[in-house]
N, C-alpha and C. Protein backbone atom coordinates (compact mmCIF):
# COMPACT_ATOMS: atom_id res chain seq x y z
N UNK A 1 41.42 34.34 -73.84
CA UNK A 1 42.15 33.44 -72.97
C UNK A 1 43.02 34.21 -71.97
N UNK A 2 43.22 35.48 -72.55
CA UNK A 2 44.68 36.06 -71.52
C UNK A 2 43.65 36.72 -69.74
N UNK A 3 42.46 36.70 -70.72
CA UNK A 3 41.96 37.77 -69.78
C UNK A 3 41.49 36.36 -68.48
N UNK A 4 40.92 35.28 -69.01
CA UNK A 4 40.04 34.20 -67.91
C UNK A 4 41.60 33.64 -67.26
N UNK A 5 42.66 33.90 -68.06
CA UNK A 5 44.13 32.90 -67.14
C UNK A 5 44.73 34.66 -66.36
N UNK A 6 44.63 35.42 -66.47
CA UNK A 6 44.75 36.61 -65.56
C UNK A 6 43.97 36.88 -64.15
N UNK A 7 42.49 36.15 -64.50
CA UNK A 7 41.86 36.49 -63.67
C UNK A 7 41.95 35.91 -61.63
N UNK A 8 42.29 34.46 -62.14
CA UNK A 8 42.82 33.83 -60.94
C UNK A 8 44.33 33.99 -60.53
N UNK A 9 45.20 35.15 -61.10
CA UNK A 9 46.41 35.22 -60.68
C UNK A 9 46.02 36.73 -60.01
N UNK A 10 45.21 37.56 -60.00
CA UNK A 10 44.64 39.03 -59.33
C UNK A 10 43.81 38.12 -57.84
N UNK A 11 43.12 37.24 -58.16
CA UNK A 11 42.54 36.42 -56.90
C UNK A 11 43.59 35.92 -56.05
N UNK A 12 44.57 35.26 -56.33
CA UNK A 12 45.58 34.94 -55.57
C UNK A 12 46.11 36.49 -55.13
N UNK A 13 46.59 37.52 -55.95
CA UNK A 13 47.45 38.81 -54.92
C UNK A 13 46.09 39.09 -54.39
N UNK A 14 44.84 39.10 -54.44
CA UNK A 14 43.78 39.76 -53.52
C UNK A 14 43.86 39.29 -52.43
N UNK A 15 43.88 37.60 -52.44
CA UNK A 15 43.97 37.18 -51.09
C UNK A 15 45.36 37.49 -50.20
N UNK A 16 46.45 37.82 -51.18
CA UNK A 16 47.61 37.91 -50.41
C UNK A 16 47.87 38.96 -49.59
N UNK A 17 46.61 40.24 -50.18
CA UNK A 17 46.90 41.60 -49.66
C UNK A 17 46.00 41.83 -48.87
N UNK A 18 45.11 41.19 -49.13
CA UNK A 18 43.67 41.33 -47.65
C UNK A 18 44.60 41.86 -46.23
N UNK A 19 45.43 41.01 -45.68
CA UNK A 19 45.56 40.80 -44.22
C UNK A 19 46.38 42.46 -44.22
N UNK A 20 46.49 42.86 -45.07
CA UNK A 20 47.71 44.11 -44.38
C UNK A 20 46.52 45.66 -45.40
N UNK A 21 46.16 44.66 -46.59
CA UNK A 21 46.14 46.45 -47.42
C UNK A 21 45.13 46.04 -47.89
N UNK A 22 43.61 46.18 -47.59
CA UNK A 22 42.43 45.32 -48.04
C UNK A 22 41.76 46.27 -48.68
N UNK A 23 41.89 47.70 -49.45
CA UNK A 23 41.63 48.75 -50.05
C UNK A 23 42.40 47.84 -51.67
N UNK A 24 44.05 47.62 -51.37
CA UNK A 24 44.35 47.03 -52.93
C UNK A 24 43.85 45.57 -53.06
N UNK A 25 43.76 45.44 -52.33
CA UNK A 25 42.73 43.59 -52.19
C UNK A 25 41.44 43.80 -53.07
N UNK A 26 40.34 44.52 -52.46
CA UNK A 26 39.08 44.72 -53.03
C UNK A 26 39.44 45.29 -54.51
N UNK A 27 40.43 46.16 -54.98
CA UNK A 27 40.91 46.73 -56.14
C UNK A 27 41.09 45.22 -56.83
N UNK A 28 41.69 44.67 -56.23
CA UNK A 28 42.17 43.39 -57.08
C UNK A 28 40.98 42.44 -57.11
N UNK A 29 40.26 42.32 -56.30
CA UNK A 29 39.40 41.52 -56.32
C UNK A 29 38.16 42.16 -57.64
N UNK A 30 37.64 43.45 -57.21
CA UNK A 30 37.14 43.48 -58.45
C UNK A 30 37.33 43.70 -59.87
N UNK A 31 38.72 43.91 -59.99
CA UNK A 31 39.70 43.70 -61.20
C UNK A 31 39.30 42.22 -61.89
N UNK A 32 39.73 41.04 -60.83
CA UNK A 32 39.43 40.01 -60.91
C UNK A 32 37.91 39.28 -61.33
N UNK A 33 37.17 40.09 -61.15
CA UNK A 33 35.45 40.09 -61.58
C UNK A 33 35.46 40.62 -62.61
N UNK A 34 35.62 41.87 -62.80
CA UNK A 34 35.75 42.35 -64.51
C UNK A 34 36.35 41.73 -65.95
N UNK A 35 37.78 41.23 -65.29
CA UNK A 35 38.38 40.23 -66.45
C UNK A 35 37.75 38.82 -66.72
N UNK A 36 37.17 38.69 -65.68
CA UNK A 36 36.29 37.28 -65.11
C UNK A 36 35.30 37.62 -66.85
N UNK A 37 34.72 38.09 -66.49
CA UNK A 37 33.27 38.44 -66.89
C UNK A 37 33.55 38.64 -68.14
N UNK A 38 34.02 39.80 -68.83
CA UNK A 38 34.81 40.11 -69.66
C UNK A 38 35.07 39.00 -70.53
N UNK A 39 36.47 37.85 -69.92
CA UNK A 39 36.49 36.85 -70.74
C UNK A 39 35.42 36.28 -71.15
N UNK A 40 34.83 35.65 -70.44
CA UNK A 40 33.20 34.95 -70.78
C UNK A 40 32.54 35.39 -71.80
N UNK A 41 32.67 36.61 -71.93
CA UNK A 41 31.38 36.86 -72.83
C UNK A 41 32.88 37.13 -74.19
N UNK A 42 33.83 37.21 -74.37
CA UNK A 42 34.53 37.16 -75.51
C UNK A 42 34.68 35.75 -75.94
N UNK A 43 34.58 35.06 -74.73
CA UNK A 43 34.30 33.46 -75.22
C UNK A 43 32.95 32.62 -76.12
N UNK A 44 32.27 33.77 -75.82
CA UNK A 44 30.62 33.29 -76.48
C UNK A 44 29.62 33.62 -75.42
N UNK A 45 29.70 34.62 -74.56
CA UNK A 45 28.61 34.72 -73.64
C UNK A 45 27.78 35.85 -73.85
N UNK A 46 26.75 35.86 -73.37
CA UNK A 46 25.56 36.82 -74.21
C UNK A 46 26.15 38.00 -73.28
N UNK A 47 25.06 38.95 -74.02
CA UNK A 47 25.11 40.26 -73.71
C UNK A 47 24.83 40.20 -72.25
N UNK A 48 23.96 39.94 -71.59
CA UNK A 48 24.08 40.30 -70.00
C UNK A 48 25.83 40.24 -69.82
N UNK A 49 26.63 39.28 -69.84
CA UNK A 49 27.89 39.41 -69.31
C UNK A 49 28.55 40.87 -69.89
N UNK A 50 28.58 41.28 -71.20
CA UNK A 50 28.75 42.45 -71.39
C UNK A 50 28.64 43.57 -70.57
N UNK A 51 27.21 43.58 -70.13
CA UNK A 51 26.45 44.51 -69.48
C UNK A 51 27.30 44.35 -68.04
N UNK A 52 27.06 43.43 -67.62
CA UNK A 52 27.83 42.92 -66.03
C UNK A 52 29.20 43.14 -66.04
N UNK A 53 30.50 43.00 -67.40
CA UNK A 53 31.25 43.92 -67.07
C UNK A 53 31.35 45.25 -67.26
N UNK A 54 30.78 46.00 -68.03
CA UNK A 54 30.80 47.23 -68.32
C UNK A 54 30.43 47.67 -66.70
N UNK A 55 29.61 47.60 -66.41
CA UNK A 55 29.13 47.90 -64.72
C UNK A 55 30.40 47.29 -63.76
N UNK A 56 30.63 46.66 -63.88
CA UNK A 56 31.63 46.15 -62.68
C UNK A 56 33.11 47.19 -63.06
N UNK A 57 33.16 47.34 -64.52
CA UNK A 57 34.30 48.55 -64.52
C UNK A 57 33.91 49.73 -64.24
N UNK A 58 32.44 50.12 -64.32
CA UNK A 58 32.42 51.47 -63.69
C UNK A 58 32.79 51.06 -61.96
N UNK A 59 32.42 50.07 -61.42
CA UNK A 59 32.60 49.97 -60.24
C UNK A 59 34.37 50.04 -59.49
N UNK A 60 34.88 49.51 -60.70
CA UNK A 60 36.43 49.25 -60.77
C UNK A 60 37.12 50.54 -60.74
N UNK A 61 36.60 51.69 -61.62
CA UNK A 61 36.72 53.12 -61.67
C UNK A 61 36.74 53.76 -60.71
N UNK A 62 35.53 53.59 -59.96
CA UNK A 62 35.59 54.63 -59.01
C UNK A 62 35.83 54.14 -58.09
N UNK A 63 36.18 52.93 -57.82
CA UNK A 63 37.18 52.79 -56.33
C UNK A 63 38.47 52.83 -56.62
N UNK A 64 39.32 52.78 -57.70
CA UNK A 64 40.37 53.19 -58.00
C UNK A 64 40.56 54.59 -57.85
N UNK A 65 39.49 55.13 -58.27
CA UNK A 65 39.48 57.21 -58.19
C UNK A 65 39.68 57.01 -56.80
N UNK A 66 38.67 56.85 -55.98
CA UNK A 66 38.85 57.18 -54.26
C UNK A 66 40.18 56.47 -53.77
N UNK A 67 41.13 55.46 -53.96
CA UNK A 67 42.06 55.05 -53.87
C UNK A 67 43.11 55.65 -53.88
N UNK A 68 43.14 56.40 -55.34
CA UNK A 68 44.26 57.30 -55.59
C UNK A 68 44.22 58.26 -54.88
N UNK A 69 43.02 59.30 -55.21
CA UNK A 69 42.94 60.65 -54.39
C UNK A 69 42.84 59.68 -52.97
N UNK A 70 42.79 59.18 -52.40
CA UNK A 70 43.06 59.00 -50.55
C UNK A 70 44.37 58.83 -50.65
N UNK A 71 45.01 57.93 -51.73
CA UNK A 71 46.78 57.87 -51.32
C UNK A 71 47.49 59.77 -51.25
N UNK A 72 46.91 60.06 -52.19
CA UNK A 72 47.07 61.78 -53.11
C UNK A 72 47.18 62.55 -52.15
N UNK A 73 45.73 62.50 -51.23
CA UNK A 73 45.39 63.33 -50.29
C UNK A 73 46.65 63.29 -48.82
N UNK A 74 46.97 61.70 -48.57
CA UNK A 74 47.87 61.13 -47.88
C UNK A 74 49.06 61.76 -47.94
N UNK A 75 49.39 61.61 -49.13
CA UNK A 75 50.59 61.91 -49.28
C UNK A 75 51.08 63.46 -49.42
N UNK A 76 50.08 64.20 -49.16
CA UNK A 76 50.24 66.04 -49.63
C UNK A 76 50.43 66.19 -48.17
N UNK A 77 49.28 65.62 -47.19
CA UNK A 77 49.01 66.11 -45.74
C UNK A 77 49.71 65.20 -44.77
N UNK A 78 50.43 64.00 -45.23
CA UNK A 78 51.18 63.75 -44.66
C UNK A 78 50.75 62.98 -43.18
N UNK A 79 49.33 62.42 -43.21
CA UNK A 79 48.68 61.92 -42.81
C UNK A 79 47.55 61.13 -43.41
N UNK A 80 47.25 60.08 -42.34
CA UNK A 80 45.54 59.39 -43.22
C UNK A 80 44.58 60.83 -43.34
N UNK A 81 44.17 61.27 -44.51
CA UNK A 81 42.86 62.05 -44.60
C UNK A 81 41.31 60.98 -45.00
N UNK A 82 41.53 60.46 -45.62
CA UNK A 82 40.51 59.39 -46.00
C UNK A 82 40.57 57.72 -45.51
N UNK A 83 40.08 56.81 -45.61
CA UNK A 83 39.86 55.71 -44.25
C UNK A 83 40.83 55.00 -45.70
N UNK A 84 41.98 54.24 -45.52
CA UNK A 84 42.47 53.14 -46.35
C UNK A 84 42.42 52.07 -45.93
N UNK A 85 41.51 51.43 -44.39
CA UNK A 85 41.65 50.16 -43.97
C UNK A 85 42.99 49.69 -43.48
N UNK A 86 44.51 50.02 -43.92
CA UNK A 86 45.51 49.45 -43.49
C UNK A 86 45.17 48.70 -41.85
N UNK A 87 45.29 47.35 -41.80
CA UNK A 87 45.65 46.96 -40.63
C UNK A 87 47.37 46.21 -40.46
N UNK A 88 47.31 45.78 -39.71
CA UNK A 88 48.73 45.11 -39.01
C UNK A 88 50.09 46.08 -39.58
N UNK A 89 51.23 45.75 -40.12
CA UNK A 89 52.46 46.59 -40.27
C UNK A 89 52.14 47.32 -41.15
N UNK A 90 51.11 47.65 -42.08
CA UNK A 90 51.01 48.68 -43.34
C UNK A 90 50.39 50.00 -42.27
N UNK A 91 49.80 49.55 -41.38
CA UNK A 91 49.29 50.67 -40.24
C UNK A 91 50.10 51.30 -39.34
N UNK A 92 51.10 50.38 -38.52
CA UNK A 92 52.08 50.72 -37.61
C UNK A 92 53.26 51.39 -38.34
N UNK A 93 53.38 51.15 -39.98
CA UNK A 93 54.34 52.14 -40.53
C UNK A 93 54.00 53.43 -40.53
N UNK A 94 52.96 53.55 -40.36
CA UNK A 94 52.63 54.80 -40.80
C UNK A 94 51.99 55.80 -39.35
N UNK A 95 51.71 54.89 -38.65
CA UNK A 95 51.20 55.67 -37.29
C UNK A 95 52.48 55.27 -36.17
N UNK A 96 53.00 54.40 -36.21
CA UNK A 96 53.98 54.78 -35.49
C UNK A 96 55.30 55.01 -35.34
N UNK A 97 55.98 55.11 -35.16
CA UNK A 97 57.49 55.74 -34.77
C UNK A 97 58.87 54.81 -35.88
N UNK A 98 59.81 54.89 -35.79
CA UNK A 98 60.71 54.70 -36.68
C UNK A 98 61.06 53.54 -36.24
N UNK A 99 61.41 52.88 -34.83
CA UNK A 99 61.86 51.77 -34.47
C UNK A 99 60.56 50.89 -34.96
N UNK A 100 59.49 51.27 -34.91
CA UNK A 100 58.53 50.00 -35.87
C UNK A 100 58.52 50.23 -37.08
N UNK A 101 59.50 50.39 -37.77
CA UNK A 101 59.15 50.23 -38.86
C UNK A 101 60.92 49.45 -39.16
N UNK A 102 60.95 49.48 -38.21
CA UNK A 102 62.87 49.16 -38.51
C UNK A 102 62.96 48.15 -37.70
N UNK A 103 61.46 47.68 -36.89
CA UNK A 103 62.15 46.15 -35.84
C UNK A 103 62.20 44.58 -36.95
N UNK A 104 61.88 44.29 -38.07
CA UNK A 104 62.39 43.39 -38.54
C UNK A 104 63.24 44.00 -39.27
N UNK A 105 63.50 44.76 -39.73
CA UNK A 105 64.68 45.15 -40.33
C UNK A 105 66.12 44.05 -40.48
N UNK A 106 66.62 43.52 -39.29
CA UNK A 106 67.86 43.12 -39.17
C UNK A 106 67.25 41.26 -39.70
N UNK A 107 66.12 40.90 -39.78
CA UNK A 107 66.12 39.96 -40.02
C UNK A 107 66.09 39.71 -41.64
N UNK A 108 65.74 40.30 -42.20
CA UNK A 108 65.38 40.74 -43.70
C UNK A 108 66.70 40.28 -44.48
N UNK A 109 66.21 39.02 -45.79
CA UNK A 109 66.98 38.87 -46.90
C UNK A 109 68.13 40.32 -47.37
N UNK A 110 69.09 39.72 -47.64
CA UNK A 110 70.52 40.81 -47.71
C UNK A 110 71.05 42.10 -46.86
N UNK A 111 70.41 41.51 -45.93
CA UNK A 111 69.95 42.20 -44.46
C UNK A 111 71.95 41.83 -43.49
N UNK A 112 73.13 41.99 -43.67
CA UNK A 112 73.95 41.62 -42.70
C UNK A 112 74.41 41.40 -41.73
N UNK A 113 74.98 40.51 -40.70
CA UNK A 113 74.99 40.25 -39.33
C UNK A 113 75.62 41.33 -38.89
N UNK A 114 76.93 40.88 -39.68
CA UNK A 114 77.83 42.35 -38.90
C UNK A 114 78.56 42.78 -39.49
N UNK A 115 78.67 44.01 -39.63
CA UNK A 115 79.50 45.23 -40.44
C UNK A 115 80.72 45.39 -40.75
């Protein structure tokens, strides 16, 4: 049960992270297929579902491996070395300059008018 009521709460953050970080989206999304599957067959589902998650976690594996080592690699060189997809503000933090990353800033929860 924990795993089939888990599975549509990873679908909801997948869809939430698509628009900015669609590298932890697809992570979540096939997270969300594995527990999927997973449950099913602990529920009474034959061996193919077995088989279908065991495969979908190798699949889960190694895009998590390339995930990490691209953040890894990122973060040593201090640049994108490997493609992470970032579009909209997860991109402009990182490619551009300090005032974009600080223009909502002043609007932001516990954020103060004036000093």
């Amino acid at each position: 049960m924990f795993l089939l009521s888990v599975a549509p709460l990873m679908l909801l953050l997948s869809a939430a992270a698509l628009p900015g970080k669609p590298l932890f989206a697809v992570l979540l999304l096939i997270g969300a297929c594995r527990f999927a599957l997973t449950g099913v067959y602990d529920a009474g589902g034959g061996a193919v579902l077995r088989t279908a998650a065991g495969w979908t976690g190798v699949a889960l594996a190694a895009f998590a491996l390339y995930g990490g080592f691209a953040l890894l690699l990122e973060d040593s060189a201090q640049r994108t070395v490997l493609p992470l997809g970032r579009r909209g503000r997860a991109r402009t933090s990182l490619q551009g300059d300090l005032g974009h990353q600080l223009d909502r800033t002043e609007r932001e929860a516990g954020v103060r008018r004036q000093l």
